[in-house]
PDB file of N, CA and C in Angstrom:
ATOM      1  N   UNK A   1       0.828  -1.195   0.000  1.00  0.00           N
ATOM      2  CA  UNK A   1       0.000   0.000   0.000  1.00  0.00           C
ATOM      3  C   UNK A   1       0.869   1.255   0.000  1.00  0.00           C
ATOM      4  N   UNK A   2       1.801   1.339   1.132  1.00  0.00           N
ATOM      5  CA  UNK A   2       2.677   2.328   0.929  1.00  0.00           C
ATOM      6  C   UNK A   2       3.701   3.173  -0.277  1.00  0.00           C
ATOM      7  N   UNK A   3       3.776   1.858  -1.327  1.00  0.00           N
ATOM      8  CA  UNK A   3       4.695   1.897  -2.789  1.00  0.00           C
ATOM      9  C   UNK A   3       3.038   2.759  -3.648  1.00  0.00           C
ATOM     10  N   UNK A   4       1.744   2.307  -3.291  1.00  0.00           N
ATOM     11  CA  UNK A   4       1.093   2.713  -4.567  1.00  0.00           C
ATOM     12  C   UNK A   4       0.525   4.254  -3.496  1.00  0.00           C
ATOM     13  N   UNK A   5       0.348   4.369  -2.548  1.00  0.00           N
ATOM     14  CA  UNK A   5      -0.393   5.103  -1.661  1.00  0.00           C
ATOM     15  C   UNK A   5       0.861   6.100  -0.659  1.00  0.00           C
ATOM     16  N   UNK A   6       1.596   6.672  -1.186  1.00  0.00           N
ATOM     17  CA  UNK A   6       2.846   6.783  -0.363  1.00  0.00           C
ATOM     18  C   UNK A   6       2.473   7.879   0.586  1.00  0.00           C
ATOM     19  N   UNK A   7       3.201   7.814   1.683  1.00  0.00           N
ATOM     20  CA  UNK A   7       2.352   8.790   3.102  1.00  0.00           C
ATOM     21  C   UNK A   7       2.975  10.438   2.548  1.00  0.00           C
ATOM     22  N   UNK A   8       2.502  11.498   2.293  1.00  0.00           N
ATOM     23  CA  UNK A   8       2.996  13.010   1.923  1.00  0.00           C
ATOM     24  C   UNK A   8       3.840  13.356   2.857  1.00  0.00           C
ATOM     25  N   UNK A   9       4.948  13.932   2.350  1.00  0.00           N
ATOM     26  CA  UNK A   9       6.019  14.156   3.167  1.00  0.00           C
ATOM     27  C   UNK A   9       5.525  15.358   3.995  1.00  0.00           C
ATOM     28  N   UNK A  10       6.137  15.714   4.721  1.00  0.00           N
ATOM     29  CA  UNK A  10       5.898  16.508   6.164  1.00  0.00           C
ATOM     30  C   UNK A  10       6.115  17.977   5.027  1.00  0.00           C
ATOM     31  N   UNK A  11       4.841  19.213   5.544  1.00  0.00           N
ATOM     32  CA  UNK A  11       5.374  20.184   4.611  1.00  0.00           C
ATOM     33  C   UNK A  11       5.313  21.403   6.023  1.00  0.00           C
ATOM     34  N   UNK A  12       6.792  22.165   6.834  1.00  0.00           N
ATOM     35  CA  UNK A  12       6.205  22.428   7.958  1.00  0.00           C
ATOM     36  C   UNK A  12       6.078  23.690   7.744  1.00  0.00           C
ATOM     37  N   UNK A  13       4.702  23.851   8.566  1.00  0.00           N
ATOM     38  CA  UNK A  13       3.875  25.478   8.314  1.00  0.00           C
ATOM     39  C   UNK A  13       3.213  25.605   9.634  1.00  0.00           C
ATOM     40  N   UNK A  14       2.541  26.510   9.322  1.00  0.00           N
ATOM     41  CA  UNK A  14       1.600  27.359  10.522  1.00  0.00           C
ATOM     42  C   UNK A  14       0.551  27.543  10.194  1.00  0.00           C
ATOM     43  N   UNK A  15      -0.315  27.267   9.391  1.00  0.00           N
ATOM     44  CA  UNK A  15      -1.310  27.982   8.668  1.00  0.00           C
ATOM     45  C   UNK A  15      -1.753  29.262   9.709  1.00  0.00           C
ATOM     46  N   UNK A  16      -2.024  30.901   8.974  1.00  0.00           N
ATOM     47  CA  UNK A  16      -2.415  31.757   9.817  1.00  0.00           C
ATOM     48  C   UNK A  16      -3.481  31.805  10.416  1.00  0.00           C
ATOM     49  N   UNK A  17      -4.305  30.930  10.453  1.00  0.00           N
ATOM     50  CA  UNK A  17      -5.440  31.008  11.123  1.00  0.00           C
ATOM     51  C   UNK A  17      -5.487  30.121  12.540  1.00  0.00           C
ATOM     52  N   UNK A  18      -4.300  29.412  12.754  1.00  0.00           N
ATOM     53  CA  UNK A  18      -4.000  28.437  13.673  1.00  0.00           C
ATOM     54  C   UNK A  18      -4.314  29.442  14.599  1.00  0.00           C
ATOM     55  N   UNK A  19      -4.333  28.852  16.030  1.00  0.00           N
ATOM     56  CA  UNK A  19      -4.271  29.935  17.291  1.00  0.00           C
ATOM     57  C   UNK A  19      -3.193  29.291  18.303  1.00  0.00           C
ATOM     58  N   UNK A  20      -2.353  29.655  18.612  1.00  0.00           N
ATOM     59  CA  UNK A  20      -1.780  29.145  19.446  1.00  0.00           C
ATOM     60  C   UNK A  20      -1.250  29.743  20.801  1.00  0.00           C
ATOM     61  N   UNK A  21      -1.471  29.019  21.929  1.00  0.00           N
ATOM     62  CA  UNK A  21      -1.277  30.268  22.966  1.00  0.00           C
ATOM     63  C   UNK A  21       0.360  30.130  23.333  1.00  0.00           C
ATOM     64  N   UNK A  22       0.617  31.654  23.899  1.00  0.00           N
ATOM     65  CA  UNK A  22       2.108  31.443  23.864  1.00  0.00           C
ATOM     66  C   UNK A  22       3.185  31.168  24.569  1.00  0.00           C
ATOM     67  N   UNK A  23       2.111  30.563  25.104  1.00  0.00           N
ATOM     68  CA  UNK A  23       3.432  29.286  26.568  1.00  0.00           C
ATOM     69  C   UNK A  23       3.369  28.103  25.908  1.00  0.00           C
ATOM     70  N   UNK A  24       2.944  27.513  24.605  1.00  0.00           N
ATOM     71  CA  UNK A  24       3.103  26.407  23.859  1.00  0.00           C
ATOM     72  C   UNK A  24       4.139  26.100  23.286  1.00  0.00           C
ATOM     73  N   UNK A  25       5.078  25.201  23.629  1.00  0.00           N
ATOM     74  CA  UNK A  25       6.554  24.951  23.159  1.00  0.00           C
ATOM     75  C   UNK A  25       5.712  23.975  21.901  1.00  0.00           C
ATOM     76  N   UNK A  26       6.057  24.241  20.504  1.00  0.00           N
ATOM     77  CA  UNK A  26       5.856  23.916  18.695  1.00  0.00           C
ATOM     78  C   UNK A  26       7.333  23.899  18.668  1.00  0.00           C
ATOM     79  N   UNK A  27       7.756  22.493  18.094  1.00  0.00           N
ATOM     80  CA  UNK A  27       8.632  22.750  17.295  1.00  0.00           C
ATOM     81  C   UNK A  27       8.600  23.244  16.115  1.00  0.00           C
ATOM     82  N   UNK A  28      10.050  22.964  15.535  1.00  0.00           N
ATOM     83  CA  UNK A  28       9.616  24.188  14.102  1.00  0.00           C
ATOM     84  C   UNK A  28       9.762  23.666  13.124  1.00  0.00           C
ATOM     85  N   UNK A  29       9.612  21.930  13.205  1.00  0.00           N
ATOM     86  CA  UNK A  29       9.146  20.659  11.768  1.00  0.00           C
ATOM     87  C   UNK A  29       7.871  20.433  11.808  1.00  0.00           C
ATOM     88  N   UNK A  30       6.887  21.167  12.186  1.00  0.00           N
ATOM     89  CA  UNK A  30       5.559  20.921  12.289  1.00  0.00           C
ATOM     90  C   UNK A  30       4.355  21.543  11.428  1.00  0.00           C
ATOM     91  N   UNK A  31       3.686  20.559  11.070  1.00  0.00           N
ATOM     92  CA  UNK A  31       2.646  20.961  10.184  1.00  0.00           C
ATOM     93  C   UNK A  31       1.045  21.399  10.150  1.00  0.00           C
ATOM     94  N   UNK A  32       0.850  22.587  10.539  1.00  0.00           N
ATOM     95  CA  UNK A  32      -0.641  23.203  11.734  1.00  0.00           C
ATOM     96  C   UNK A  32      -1.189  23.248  10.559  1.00  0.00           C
ATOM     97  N   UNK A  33      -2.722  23.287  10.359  1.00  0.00           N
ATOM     98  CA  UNK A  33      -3.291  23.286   9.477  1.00  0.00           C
ATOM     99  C   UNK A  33      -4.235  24.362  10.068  1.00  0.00           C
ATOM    100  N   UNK A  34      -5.523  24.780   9.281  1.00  0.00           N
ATOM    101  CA  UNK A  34      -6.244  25.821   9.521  1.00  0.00           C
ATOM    102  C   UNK A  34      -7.055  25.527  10.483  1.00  0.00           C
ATOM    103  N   UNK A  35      -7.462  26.921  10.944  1.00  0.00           N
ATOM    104  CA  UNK A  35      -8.559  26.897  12.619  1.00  0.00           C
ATOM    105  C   UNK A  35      -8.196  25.627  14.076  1.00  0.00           C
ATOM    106  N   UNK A  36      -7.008  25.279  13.653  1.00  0.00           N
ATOM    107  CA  UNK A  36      -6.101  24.213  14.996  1.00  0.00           C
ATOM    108  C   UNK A  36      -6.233  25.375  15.834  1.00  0.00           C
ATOM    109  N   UNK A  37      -6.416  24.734  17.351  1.00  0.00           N
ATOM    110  CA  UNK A  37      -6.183  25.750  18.045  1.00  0.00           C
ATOM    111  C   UNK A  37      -5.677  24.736  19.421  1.00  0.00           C
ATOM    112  N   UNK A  38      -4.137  25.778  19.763  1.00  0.00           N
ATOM    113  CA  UNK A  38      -3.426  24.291  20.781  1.00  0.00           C
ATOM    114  C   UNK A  38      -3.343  25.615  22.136  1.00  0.00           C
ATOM    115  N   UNK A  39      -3.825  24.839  23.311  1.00  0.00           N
ATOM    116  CA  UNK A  39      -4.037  25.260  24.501  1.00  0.00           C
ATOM    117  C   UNK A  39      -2.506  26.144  25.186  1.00  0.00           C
ATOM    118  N   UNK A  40      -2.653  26.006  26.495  1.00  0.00           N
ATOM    119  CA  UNK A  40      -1.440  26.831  27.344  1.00  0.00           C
ATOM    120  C   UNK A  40      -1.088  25.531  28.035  1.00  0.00           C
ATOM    121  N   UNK A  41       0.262  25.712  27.671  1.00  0.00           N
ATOM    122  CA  UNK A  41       1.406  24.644  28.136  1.00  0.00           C
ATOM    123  C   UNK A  41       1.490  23.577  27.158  1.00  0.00           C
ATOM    124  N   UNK A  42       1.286  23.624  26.470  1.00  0.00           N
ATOM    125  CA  UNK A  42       0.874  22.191  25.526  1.00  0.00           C
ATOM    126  C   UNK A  42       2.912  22.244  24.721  1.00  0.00           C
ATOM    127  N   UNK A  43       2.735  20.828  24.747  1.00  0.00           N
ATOM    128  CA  UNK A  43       3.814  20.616  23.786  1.00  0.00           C
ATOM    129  C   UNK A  43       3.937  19.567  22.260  1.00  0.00           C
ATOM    130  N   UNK A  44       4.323  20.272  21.917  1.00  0.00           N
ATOM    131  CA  UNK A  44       4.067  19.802  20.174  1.00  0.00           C
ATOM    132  C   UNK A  44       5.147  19.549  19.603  1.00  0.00           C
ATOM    133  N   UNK A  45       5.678  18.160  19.294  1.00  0.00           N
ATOM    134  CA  UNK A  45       7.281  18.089  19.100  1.00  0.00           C
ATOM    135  C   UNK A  45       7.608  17.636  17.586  1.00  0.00           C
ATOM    136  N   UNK A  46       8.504  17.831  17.059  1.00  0.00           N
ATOM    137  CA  UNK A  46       8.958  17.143  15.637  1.00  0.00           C
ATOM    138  C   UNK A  46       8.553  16.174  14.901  1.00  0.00           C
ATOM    139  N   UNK A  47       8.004  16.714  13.907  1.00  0.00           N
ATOM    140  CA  UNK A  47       7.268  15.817  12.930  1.00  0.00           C
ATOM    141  C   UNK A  47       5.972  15.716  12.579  1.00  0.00           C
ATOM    142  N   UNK A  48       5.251  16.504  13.967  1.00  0.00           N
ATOM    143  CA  UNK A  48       3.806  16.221  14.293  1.00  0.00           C
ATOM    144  C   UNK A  48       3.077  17.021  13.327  1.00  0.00           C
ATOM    145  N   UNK A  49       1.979  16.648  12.668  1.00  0.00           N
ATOM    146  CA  UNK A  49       0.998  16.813  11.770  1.00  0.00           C
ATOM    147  C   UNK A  49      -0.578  16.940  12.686  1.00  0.00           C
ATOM    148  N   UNK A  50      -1.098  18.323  12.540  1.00  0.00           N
ATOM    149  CA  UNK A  50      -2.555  18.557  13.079  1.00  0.00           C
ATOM    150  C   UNK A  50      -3.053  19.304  11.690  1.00  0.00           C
ATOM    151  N   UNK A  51      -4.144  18.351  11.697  1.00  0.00           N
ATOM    152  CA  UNK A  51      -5.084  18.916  10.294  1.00  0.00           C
ATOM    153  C   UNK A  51      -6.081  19.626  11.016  1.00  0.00           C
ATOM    154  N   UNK A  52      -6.689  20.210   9.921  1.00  0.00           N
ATOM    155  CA  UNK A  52      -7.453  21.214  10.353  1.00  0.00           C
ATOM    156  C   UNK A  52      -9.024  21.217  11.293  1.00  0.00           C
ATOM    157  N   UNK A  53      -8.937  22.036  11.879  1.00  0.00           N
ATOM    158  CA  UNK A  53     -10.443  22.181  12.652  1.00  0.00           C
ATOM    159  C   UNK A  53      -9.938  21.407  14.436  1.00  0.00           C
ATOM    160  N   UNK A  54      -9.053  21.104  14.342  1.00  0.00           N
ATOM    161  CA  UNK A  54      -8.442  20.403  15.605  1.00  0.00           C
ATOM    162  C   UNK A  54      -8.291  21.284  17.079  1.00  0.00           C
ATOM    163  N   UNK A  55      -8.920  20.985  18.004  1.00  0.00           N
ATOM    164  CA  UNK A  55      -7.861  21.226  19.495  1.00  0.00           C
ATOM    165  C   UNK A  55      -7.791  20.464  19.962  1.00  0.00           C
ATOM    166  N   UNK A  56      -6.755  21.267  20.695  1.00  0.00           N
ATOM    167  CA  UNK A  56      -5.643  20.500  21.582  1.00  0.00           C
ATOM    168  C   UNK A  56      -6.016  21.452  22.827  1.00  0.00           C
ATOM    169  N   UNK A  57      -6.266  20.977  23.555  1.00  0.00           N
ATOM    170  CA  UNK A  57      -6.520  21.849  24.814  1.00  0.00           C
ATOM    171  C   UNK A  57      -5.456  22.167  25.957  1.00  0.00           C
ATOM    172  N   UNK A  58      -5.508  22.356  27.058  1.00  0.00           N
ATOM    173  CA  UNK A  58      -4.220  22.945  28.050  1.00  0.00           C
ATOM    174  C   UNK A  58      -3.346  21.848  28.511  1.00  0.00           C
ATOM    175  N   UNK A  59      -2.088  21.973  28.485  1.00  0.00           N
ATOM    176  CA  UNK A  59      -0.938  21.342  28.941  1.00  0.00           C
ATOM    177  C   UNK A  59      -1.198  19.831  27.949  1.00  0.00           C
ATOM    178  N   UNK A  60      -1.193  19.968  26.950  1.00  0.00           N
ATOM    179  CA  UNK A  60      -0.940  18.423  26.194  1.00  0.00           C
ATOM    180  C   UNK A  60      -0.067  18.289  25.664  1.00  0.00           C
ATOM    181  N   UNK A  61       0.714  16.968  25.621  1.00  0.00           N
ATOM    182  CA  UNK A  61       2.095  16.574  25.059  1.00  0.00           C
ATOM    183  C   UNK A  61       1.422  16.320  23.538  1.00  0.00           C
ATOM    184  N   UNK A  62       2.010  15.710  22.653  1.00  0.00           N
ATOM    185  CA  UNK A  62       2.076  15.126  21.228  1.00  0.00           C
ATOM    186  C   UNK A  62       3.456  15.025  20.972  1.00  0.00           C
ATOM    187  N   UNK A  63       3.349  13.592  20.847  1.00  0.00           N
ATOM    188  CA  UNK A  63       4.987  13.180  20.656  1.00  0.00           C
ATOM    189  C   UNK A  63       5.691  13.150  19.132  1.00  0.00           C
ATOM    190  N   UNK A  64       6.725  12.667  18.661  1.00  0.00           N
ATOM    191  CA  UNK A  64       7.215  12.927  17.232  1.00  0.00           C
ATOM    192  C   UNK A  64       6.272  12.502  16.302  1.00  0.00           C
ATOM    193  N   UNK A  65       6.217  12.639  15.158  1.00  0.00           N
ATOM    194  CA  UNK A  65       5.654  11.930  13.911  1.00  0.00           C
ATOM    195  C   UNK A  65       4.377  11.377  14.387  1.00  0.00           C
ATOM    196  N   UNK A  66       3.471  12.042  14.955  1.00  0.00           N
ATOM    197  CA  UNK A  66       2.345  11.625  15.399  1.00  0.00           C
ATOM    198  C   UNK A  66       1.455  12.939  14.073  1.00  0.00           C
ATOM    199  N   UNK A  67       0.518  12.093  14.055  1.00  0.00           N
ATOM    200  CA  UNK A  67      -0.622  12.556  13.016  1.00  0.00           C
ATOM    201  C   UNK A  67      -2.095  12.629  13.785  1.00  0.00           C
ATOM    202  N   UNK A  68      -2.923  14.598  13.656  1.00  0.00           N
ATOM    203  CA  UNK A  68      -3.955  14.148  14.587  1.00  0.00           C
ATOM    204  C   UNK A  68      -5.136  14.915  13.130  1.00  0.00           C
ATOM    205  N   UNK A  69      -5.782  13.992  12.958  1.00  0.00           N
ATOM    206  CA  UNK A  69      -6.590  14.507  11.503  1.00  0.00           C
ATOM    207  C   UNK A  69      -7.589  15.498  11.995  1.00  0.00           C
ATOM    208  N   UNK A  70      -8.486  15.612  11.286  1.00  0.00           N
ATOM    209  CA  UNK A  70      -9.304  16.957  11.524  1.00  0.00           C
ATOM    210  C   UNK A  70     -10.290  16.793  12.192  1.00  0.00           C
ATOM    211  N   UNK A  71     -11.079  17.714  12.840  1.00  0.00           N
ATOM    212  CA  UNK A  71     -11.765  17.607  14.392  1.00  0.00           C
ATOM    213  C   UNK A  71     -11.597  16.900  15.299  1.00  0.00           C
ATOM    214  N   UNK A  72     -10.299  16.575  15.768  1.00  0.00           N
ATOM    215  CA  UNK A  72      -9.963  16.139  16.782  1.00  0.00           C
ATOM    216  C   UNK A  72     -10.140  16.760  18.148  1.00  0.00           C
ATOM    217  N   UNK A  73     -10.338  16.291  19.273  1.00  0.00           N
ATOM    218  CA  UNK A  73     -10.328  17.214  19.947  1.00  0.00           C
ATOM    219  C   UNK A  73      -9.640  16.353  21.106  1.00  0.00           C
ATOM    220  N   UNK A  74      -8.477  16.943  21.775  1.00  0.00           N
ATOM    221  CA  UNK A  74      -7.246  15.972  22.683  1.00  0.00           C
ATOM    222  C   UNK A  74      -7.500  17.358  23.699  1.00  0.00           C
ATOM    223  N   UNK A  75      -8.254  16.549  25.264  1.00  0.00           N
ATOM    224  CA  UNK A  75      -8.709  17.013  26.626  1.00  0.00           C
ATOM    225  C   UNK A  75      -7.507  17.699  27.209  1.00  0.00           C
ATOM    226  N   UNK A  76      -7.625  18.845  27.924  1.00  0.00           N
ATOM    227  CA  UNK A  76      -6.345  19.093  29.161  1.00  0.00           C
ATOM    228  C   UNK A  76      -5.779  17.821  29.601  1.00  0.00           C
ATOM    229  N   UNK A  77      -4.587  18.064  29.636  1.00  0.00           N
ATOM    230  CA  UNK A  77      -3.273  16.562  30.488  1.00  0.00           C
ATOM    231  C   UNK A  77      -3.463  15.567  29.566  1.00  0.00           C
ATOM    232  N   UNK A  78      -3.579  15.304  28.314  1.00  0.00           N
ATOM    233  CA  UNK A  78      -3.455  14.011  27.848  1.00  0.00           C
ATOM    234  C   UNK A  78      -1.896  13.726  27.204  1.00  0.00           C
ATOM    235  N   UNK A  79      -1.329  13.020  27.381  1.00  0.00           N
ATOM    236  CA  UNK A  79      -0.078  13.163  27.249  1.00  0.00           C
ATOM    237  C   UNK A  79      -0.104  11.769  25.064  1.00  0.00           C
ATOM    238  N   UNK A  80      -0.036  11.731  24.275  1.00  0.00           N
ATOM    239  CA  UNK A  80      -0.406  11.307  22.978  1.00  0.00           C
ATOM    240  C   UNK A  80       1.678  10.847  22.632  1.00  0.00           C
ATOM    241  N   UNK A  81       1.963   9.702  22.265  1.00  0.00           N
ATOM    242  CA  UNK A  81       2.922   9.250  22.370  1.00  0.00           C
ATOM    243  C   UNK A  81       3.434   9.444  20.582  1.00  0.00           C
ATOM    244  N   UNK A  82       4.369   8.884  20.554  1.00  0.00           N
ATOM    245  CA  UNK A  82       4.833   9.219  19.173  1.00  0.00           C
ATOM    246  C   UNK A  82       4.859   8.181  18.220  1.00  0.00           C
ATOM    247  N   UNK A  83       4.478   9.028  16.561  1.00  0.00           N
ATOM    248  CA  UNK A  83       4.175   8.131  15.622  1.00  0.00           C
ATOM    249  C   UNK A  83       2.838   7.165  15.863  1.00  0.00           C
ATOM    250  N   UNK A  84       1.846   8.398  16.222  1.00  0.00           N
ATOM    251  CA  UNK A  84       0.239   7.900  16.725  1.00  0.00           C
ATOM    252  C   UNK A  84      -0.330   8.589  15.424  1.00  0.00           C
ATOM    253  N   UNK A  85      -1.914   7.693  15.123  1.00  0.00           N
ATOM    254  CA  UNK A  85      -2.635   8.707  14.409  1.00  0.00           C
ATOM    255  C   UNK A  85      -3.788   8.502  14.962  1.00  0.00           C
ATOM    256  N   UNK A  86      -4.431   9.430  15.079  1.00  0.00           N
ATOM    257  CA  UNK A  86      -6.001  10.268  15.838  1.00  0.00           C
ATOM    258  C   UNK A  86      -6.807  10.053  14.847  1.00  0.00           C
ATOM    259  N   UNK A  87      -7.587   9.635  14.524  1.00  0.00           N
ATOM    260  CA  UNK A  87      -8.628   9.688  13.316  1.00  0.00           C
ATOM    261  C   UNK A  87      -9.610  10.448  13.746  1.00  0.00           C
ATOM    262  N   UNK A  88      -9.852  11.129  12.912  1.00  0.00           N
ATOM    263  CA  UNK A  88     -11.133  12.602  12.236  1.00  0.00           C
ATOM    264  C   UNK A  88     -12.307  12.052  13.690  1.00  0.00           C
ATOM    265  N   UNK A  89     -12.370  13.408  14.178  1.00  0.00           N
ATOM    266  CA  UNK A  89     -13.358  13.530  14.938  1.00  0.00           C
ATOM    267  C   UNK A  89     -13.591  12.750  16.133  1.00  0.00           C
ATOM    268  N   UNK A  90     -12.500  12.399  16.864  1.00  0.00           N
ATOM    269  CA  UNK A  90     -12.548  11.912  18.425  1.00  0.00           C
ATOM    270  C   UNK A  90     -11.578  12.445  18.992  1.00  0.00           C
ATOM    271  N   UNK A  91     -12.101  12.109  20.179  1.00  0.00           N
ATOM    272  CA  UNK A  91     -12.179  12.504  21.008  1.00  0.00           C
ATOM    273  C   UNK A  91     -11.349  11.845  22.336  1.00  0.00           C
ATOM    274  N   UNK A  92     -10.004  12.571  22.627  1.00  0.00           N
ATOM    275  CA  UNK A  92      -8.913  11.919  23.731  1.00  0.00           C
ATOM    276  C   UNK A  92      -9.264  12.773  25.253  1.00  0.00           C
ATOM    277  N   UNK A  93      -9.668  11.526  25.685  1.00  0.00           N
ATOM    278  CA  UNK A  93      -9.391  12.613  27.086  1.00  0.00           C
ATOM    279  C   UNK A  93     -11.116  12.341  27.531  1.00  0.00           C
ATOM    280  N   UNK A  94     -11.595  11.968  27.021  1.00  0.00           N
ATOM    281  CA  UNK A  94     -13.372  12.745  27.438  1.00  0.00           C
ATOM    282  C   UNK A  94     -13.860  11.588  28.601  1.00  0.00           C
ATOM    283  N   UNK A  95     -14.776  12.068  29.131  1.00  0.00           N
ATOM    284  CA  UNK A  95     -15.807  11.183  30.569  1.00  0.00           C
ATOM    285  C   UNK A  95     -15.788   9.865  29.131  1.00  0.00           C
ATOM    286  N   UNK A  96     -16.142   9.046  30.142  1.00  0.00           N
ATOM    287  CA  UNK A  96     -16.253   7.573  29.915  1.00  0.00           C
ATOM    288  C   UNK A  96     -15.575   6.581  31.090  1.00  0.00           C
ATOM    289  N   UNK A  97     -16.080   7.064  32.157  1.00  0.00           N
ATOM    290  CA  UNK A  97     -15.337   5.804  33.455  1.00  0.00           C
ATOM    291  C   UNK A  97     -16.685   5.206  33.750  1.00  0.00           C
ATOM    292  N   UNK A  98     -18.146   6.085  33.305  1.00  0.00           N
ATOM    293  CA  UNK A  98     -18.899   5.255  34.002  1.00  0.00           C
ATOM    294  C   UNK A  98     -19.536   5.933  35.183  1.00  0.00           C
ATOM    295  N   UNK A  99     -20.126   5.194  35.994  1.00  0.00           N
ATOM    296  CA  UNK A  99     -21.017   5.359  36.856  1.00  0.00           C
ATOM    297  C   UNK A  99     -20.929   4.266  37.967  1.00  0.00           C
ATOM    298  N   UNK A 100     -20.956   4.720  39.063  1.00  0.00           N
ATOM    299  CA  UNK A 100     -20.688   4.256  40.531  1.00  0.00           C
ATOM    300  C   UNK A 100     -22.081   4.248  41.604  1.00  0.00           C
ATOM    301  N   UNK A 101     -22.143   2.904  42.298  1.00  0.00           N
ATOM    302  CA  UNK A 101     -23.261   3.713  43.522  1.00  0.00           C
ATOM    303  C   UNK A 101     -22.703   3.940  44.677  1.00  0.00           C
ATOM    304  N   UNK A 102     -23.428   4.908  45.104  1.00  0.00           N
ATOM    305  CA  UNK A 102     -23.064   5.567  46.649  1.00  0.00           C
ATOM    306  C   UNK A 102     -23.626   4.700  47.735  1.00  0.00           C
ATOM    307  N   UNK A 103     -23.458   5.280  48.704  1.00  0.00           N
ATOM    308  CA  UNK A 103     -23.232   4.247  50.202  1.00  0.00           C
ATOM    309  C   UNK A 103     -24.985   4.271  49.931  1.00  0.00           C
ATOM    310  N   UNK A 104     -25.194   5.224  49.556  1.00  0.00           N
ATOM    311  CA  UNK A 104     -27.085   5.392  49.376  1.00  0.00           C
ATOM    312  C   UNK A 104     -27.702   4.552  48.449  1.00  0.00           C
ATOM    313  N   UNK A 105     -26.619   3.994  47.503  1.00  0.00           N
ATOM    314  CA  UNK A 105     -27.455   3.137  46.345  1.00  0.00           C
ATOM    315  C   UNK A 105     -28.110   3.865  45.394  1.00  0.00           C
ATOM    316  N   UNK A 106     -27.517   5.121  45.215  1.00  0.00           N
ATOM    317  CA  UNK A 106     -27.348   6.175  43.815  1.00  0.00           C
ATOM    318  C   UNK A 106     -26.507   5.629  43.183  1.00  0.00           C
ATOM    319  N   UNK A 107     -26.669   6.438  41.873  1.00  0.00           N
ATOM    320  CA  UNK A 107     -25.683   6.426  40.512  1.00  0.00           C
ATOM    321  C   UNK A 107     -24.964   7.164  40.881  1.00  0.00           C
ATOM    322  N   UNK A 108     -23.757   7.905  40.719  1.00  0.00           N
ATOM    323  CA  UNK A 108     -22.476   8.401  41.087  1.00  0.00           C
ATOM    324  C   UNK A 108     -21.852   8.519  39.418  1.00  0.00           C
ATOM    325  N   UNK A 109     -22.009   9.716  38.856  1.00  0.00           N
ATOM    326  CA  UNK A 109     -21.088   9.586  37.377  1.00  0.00           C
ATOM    327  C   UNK A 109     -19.643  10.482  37.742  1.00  0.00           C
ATOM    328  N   UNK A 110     -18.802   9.050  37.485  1.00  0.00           N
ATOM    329  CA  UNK A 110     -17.499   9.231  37.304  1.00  0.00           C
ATOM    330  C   UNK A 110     -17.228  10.792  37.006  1.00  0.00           C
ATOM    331  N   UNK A 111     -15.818  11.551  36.647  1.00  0.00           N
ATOM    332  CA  UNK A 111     -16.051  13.095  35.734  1.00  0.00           C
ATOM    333  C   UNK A 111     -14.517  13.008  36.156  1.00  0.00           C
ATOM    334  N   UNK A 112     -14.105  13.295  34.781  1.00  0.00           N
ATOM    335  CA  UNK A 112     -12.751  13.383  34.945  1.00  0.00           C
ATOM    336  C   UNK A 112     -11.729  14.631  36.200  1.00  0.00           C
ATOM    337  N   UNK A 113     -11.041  14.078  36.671  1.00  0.00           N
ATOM    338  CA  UNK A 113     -10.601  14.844  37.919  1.00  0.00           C
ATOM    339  C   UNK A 113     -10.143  16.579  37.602  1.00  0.00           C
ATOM    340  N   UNK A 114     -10.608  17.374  38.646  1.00  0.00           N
ATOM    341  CA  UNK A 114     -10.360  18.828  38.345  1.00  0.00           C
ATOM    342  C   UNK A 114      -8.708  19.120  38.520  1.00  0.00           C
ATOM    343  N   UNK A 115      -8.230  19.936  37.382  1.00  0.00           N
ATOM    344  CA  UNK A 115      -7.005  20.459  37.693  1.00  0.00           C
ATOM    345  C   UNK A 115      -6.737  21.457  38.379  1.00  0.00           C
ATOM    346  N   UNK A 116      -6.074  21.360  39.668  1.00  0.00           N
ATOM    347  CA  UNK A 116      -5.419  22.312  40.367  1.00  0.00           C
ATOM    348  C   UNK A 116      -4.646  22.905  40.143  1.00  0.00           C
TER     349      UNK A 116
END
């Protein structure tokens, strides 16, 4: 697949419509595509590819040669390892632990923990 389908080489840009806040360490082999918008503290390292319509929300890693396609959306603290790909329109980071009962024999919904 790769000989007839070959992966596009890395072309690195900014597109101007990106937003990026400016405690975000981007390296500078990286390929932002339009309306991306990457949080405060976030780190974005060599190679990495975000297509368009994407966030990245506060303090997130993305490791080398990782690929995150378009409407992605990667939660505060998710740390995304290298040479990953995100497929169009999910979602890293979001509620999904579920539901718990209380000493009362309620439902109890899980919620991902608040950052201090």
């Amino acid at each position: 697949m790769r000989l007839f389908f070959p992966e596009p080489e890395l072309r690195p840009f900014i597109h101007p419509t990106a937003v990026i806040d400016g405690s975000a360490t981007v390296a500078e082999d990286v390929e932002i595509h339009a309306n991306v918008v990457i949080g405060t503290g976030c780190t974005i390292a060599s190679g990495v590819r975000i297509m368009p319509n994407a966030t990245i929300y506060d303090r997130v890693s993305i490791g080398e040669n990782t690929t995150i396609h378009s409407g992605v959306s990667v939660r505060e603290n998710c740390e995304i390892g290298f040479r990953c790909i995100i497929h169009n329109n999910t979602t890293i980071g979001s509620d999904g632990f579920g539901y718990a009962k209380t000493a009362e024999k309620r439902w109890l919904k899980f919620r991902r923990p608040a950052v201090l």
